[in-house]
Protein backbone atom coordinates (compact mmCIF):
# COMPACT_ATOMS: atom_id res chain seq x y z
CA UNK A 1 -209.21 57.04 -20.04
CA UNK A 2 -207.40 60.14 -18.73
CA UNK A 3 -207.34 63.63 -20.03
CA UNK A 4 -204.04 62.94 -20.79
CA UNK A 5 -203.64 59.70 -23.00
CA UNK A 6 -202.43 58.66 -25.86
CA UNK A 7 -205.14 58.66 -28.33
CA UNK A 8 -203.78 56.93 -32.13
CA UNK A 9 -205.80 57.72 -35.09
CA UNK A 10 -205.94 57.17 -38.97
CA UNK A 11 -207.56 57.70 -42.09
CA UNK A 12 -210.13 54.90 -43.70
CA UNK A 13 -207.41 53.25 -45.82
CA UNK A 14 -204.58 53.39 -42.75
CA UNK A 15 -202.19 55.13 -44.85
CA UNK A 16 -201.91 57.97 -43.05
CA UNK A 17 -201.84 57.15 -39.09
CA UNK A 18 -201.12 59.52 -35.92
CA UNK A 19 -200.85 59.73 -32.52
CA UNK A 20 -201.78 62.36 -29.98
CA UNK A 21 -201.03 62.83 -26.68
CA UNK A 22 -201.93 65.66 -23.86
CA UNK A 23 -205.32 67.27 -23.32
CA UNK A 24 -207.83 66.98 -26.20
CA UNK A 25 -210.78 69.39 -25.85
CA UNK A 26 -214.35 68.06 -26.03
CA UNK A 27 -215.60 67.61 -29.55
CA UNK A 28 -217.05 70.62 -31.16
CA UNK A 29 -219.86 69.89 -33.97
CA UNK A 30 -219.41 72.46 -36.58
CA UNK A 31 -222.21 73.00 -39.66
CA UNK A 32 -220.55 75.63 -41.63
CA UNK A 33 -220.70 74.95 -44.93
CA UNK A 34 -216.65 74.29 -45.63
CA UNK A 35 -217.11 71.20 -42.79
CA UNK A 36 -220.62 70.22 -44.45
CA UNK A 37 -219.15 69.82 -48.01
CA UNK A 38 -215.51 68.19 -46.63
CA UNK A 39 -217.15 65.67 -45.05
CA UNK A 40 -220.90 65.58 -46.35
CA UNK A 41 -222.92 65.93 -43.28
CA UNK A 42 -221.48 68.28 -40.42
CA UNK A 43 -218.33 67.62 -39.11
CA UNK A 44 -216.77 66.91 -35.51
CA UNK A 45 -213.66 68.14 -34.35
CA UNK A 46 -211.68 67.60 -30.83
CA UNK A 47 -208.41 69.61 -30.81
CA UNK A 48 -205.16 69.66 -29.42
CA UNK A 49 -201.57 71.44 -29.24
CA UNK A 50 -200.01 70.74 -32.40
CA UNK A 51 -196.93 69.92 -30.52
CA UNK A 52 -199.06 66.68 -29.35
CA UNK A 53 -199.64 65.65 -32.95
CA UNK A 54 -197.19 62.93 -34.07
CA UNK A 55 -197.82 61.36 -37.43
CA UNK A 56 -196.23 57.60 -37.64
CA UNK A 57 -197.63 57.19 -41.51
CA UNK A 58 -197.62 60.29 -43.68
CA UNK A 59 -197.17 59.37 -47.29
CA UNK A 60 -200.27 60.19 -48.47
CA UNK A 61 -201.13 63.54 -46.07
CA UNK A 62 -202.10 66.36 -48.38
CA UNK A 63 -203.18 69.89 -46.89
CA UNK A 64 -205.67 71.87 -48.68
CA UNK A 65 -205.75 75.78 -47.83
CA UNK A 66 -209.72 76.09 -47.25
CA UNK A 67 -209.70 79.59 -46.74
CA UNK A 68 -206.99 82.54 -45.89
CA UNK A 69 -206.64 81.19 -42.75
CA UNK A 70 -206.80 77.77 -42.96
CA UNK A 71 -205.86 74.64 -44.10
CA UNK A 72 -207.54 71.08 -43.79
CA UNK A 73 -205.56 68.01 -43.74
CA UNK A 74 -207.18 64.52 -45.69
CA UNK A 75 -205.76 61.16 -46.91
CA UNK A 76 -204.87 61.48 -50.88
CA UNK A 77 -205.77 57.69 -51.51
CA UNK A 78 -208.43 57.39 -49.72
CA UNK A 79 -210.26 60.81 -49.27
CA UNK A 80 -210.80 60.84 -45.31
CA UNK A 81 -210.81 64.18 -43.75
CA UNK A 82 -208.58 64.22 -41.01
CA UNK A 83 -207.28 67.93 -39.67
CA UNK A 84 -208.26 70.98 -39.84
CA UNK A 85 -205.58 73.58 -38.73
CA UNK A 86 -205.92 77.53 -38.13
CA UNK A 87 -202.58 78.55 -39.34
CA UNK A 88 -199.85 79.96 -37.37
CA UNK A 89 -202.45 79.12 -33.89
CA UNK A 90 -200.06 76.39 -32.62
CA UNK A 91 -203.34 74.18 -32.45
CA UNK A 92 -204.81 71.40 -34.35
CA UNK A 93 -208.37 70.04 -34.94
CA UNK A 94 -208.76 66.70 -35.19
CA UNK A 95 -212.19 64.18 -36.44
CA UNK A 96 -212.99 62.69 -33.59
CA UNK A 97 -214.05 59.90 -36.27
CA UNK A 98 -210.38 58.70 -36.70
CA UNK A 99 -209.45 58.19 -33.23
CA UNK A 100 -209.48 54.56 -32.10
CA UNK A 101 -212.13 54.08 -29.65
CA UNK A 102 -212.25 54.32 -27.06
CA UNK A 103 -212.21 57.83 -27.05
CA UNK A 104 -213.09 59.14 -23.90
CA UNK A 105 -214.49 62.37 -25.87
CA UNK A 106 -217.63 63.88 -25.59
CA UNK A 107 -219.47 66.31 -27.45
CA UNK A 108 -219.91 69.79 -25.69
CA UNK A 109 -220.97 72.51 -28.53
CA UNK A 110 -222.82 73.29 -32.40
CA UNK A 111 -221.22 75.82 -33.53
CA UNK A 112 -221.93 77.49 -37.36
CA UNK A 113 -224.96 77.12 -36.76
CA UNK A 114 -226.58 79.49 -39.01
CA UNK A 115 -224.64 77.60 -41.80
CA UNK A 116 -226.71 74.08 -41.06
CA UNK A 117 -228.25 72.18 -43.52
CA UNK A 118 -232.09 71.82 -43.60
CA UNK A 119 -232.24 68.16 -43.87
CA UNK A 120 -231.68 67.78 -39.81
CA UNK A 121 -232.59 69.13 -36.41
CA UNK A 122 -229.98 70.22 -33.89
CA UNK A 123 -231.76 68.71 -30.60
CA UNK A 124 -229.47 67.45 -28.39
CA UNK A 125 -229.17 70.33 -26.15
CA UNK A 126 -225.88 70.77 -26.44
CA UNK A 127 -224.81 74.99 -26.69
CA UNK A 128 -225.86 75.93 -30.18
CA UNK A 129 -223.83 79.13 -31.26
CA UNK A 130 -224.86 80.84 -35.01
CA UNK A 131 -221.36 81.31 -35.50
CA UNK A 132 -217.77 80.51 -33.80
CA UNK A 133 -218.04 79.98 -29.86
């Protein structure tokens, strides 16, 4: 799969679905505690120009403003997380759990660290970062 693919996506009940095209940067693993209690274990993200983003099913979409900053997009019927968008940044985070595999993704950074839960180790040896990258 190319950088550059088409990659479709959608939540766990298919009622919201999405495709997304261009360059999709590696997945990020992120443990702050926002991602932790969205999706109940830490969360992973790829992300992508938001001009790449095009949503075929969008009835039940709803956007929750997380913080001041941003918002996080999720599937009213069936509660998937799906997006998380720093507004006005003309990017958009993704789950990598929603795309279609295969993905052709792979995971390049922790990040939030100092947020993780104490339940699990970080040993992968990916870059761990206490914070944002």
């Amino acid at each position: 799969m190319t950088a550059a693919s088409i990659r479709r996506g959608s939540c766990l009940c298919g009622q919201v679905r999405f495709s997304v095209g261009g360059k999709l940067r590696p997945v990020s693993y992120c443990h702050c505690t926002q991602c932790r209690k969205t999706h109940g274990h830490f969360a992973a993200y790829t992300n992508a120009d938001e001009s790449q983003l095009q949503l075929h099913e969008q009835t039940t979409l709803g956007w929750y403003d997380s913080s001041q900053f941003a918002r996080r997009g999720f599937c009213r019927h069936c509660g998937a997380s799906l997006f998380w968008q720093r507004i006005g940044s003309g990017t958009i985070s993704i789950a990598a759990g929603c795309l279609e595999v295969p993905t052709g993704l792979r995971g390049d950074r922790h990040i939030f660290c100092n947020d993780a839960s104490d339940y699990y180790q970080i040993a992968d040896g990916l870059p761990v970062f206490p914070q944002a990258d």
